[in-house]
Every structure is written in C-alpha cells, then in structure tokens.
Protein backbone atom coordinates (compact mmCIF):
# COMPACT_ATOMS: atom_id res chain seq x y z
CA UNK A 1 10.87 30.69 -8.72
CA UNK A 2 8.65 33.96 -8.26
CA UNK A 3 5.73 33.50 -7.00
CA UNK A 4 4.00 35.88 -9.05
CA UNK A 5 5.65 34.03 -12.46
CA UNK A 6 4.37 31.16 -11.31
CA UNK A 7 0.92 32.45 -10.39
CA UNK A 8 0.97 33.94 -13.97
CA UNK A 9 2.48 31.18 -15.94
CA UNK A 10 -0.96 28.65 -13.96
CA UNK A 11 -3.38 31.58 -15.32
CA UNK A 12 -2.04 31.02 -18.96
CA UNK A 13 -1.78 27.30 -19.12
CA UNK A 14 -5.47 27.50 -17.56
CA UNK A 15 -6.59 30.17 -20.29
CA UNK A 16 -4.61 27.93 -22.94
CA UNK A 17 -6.60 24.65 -21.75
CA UNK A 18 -10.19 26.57 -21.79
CA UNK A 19 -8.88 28.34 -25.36
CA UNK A 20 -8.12 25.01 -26.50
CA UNK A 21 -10.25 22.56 -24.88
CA UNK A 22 -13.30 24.68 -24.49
CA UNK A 23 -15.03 25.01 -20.98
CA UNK A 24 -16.71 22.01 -20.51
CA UNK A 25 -13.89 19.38 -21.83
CA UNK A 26 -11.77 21.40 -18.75
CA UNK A 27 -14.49 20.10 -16.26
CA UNK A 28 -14.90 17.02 -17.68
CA UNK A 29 -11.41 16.27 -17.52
CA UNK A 30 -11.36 17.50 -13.86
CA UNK A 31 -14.12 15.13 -13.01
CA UNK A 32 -12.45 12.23 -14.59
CA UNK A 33 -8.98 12.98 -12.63
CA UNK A 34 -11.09 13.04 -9.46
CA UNK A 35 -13.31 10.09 -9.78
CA UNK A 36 -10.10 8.17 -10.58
CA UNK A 37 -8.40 9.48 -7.72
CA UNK A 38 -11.10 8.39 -5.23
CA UNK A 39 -11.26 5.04 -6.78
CA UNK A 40 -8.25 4.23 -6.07
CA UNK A 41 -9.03 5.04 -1.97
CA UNK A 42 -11.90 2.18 -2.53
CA UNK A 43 -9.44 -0.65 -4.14
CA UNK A 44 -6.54 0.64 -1.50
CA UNK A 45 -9.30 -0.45 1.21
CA UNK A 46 -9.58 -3.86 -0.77
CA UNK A 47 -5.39 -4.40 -0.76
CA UNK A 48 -5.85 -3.88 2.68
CA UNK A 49 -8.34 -6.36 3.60
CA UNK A 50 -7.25 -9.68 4.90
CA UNK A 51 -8.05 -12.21 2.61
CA UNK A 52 -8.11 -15.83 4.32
CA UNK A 53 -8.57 -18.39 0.93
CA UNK A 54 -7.38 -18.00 -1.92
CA UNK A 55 -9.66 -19.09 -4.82
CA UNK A 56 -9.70 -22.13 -7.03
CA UNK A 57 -7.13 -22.40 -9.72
CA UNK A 58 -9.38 -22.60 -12.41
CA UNK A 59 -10.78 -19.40 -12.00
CA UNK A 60 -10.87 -17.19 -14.98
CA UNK A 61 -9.45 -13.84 -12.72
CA UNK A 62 -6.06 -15.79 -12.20
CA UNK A 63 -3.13 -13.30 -12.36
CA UNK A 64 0.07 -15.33 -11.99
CA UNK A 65 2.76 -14.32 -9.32
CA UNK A 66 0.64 -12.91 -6.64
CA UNK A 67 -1.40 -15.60 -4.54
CA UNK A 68 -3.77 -13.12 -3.51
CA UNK A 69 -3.88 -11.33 -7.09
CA UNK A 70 -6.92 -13.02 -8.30
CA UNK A 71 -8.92 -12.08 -4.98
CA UNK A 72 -8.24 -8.57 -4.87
CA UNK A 73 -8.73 -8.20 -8.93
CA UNK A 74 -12.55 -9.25 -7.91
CA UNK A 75 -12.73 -7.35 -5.42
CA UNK A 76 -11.65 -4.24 -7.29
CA UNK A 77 -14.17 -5.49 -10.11
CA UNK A 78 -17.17 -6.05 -7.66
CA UNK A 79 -16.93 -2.36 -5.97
CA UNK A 80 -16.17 -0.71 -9.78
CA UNK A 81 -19.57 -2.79 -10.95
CA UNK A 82 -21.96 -1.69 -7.41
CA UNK A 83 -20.97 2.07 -8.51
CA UNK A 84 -21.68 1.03 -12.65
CA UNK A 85 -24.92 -0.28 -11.73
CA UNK A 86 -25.70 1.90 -9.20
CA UNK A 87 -25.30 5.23 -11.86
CA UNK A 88 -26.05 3.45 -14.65
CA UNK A 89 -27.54 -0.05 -14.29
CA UNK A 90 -25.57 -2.24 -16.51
CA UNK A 91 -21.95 -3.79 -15.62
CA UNK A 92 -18.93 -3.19 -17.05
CA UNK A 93 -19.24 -6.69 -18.76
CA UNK A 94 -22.48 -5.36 -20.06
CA UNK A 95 -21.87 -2.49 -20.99
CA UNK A 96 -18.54 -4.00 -23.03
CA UNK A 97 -21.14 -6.75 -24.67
CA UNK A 98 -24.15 -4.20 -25.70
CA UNK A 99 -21.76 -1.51 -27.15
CA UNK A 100 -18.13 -3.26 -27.45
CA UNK A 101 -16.16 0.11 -28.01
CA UNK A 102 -13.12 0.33 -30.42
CA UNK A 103 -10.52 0.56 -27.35
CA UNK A 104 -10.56 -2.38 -25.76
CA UNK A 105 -9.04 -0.58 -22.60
CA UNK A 106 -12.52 2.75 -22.69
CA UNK A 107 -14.92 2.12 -19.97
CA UNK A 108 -18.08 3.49 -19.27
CA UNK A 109 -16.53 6.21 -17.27
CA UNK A 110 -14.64 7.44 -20.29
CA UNK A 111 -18.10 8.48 -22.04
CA UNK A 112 -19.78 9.95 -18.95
CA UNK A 113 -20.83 13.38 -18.58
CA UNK A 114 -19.06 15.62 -15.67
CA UNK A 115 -21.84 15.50 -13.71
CA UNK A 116 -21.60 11.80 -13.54
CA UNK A 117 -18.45 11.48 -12.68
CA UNK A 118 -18.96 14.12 -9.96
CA UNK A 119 -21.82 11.29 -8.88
CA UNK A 120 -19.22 8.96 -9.50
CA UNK A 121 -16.44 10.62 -7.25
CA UNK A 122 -19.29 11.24 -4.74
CA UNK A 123 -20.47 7.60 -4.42
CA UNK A 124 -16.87 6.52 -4.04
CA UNK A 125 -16.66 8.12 -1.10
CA UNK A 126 -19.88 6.54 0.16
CA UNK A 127 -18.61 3.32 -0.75
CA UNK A 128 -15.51 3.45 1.25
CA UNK A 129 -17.63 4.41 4.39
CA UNK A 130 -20.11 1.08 3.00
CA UNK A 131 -17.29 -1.16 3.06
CA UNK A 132 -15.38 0.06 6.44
CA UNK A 133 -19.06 -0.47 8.02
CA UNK A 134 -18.88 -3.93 6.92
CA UNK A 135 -22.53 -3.44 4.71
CA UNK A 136 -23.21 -6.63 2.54
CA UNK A 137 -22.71 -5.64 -1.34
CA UNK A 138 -26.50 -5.56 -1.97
CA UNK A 139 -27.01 -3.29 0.77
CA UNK A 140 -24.34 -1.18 -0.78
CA UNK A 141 -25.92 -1.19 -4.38
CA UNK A 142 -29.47 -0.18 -2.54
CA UNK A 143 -28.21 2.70 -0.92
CA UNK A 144 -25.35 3.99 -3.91
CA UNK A 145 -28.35 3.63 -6.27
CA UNK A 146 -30.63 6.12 -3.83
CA UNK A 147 -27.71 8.31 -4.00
CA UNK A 148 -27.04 8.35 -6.97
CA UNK A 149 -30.23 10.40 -8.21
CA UNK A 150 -29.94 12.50 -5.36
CA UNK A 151 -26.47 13.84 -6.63
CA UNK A 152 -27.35 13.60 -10.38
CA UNK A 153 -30.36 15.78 -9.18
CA UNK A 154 -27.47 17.83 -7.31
CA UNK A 155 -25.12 18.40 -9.70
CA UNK A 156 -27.67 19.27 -12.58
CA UNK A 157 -28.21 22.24 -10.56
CA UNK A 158 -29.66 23.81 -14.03
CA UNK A 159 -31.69 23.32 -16.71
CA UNK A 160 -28.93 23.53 -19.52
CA UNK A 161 -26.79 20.95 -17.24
CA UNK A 162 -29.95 18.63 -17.06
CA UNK A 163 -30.87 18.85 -20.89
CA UNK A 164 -26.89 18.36 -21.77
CA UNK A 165 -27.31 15.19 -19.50
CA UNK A 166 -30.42 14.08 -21.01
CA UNK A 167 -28.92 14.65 -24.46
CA UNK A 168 -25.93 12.43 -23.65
CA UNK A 169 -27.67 9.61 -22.30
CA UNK A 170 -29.62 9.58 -24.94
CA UNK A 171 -26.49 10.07 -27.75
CA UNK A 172 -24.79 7.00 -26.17
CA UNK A 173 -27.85 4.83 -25.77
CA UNK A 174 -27.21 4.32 -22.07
C-alpha cells in the first residue's frame, strides 16, 4: 500500500471519529483503551505469581476446570478494587450495590471521565511496580490513593477540565 494513501486514509477515519464522536468521546475512548491495556500488565503479573494453596471448595470465586482459577480471579479482583478505592473510594461490589447499573457487565470505569482513566492507566503502572516490590495491599491503597490526587490534579491541567470533572462526579453521584 502507499504510504501516503495510508497516511491519508488514518487522517479521514480520525476526522470521521472527531466529526462523529465529537472531541472529547475520541479521548475518552483513548483513555479507556489504555487503562484496559495496562490492566491487563497488573493481572498478567498475578497469572504469573506462584500460588502454593489452593482455596477451600466452598468458596464463592470457584471457577471450575482450573485449580488455580479461583485464586487468580481474587487476585485480579483485589488489585482492580485497591485502584477503585484508591480513585474513587467505594469497591466494585459497592459501587454495583449503591447504583446497580442496567448492564450487568458496566463498571465504574465505563462512567469515568478521561482524566480518570488517565489516573487510572497511571496508577496501574504504579501498581505493577507495588506488587513486584512485594508492598502489602494496604500499603499499596495508601500510596495509589496519594497518587491519585496528584494525577487528577495533573491531568485537570485547566479550569474547564476541572469543572467538567466536578460536573461528572457530581452527575453520577460518585
């Protein structure tokens, strides 16, 4: 392919997306990709890890065929719940129980503002370096949460990205 067609057919799909989308859904949806992405570097470090027990039977995070399933599940929900509470303060279970959105499958991340998830993507990052460091999990939430209103402050480099924050906390009631 030409290089210059291709350069030209990016710039239109780009303009198309902006034309469509409008400016901010663009960012927002480049946010989301990216905070996803660098989750899944935090629960790759938590397949990694060697798990010695497994847990009891009865436990409610059972996923049947993999032994070690129900483990790294936890683990996954743990390290997803450190960065909830550390942005927002509230879990994912209460988050789920206070607002219990339509789509069973939405999370709190689904409703965040870009400059959250940039937070988000941000404290992912710190969280991997948390976890290879071998920091208990309240030691991670203490430091995440200091971080967190550093980059909030950060990315809400402007007044209008500060009030559109303030007026989407206060929109979702969270």
């Amino acid at each position: 392919m030409d290089p210059a067609f291709y350069l030209a057919t990016l710039d239109s799909y780009i303009n198309l997306q902006r034309e469509v989308y409008g400016e901010d859904a663009t960012r927002l949806r480049f946010s989301r990709e990216l905070a996803a992405k660098n989750y899944k570097m935090i629960t790759q470090a938590n397949s990694e890890r060697h798990i010695p027990k497994l847990p009891d039977p009865g436990t409610r995070d059972i996923i049947y065929g993999d032994s070690r399933g129900p483990v790294r599940r936890h683990l996954k929900q743990v390290d997803a719940d450190i960065l909830n509470l550390a942005i927002w303060q509230m879990t994912a279970k209460q988050w789920r129980a206070k607002f219990q959105p339509d789509d069973k499958r939405a999370n709190m991340r689904d409703f965040a503002t870009a400059e959250e998830l940039n937070t988000m993507a941000s404290l992912q990052v710190i969280l991997r370096h948390l976890q290879e460091d071998q920091y208990t999990r309240e030691e991670m939430l203490d430091r995440l949460t200091v971080k967190a209103r550093e980059f909030v402050k950060f990315y809400c480099d402007t007044p209008e990205k500060l009030e559109r924050l303030k007026r989407a906390r206060k929109t979702r009631g969270w």
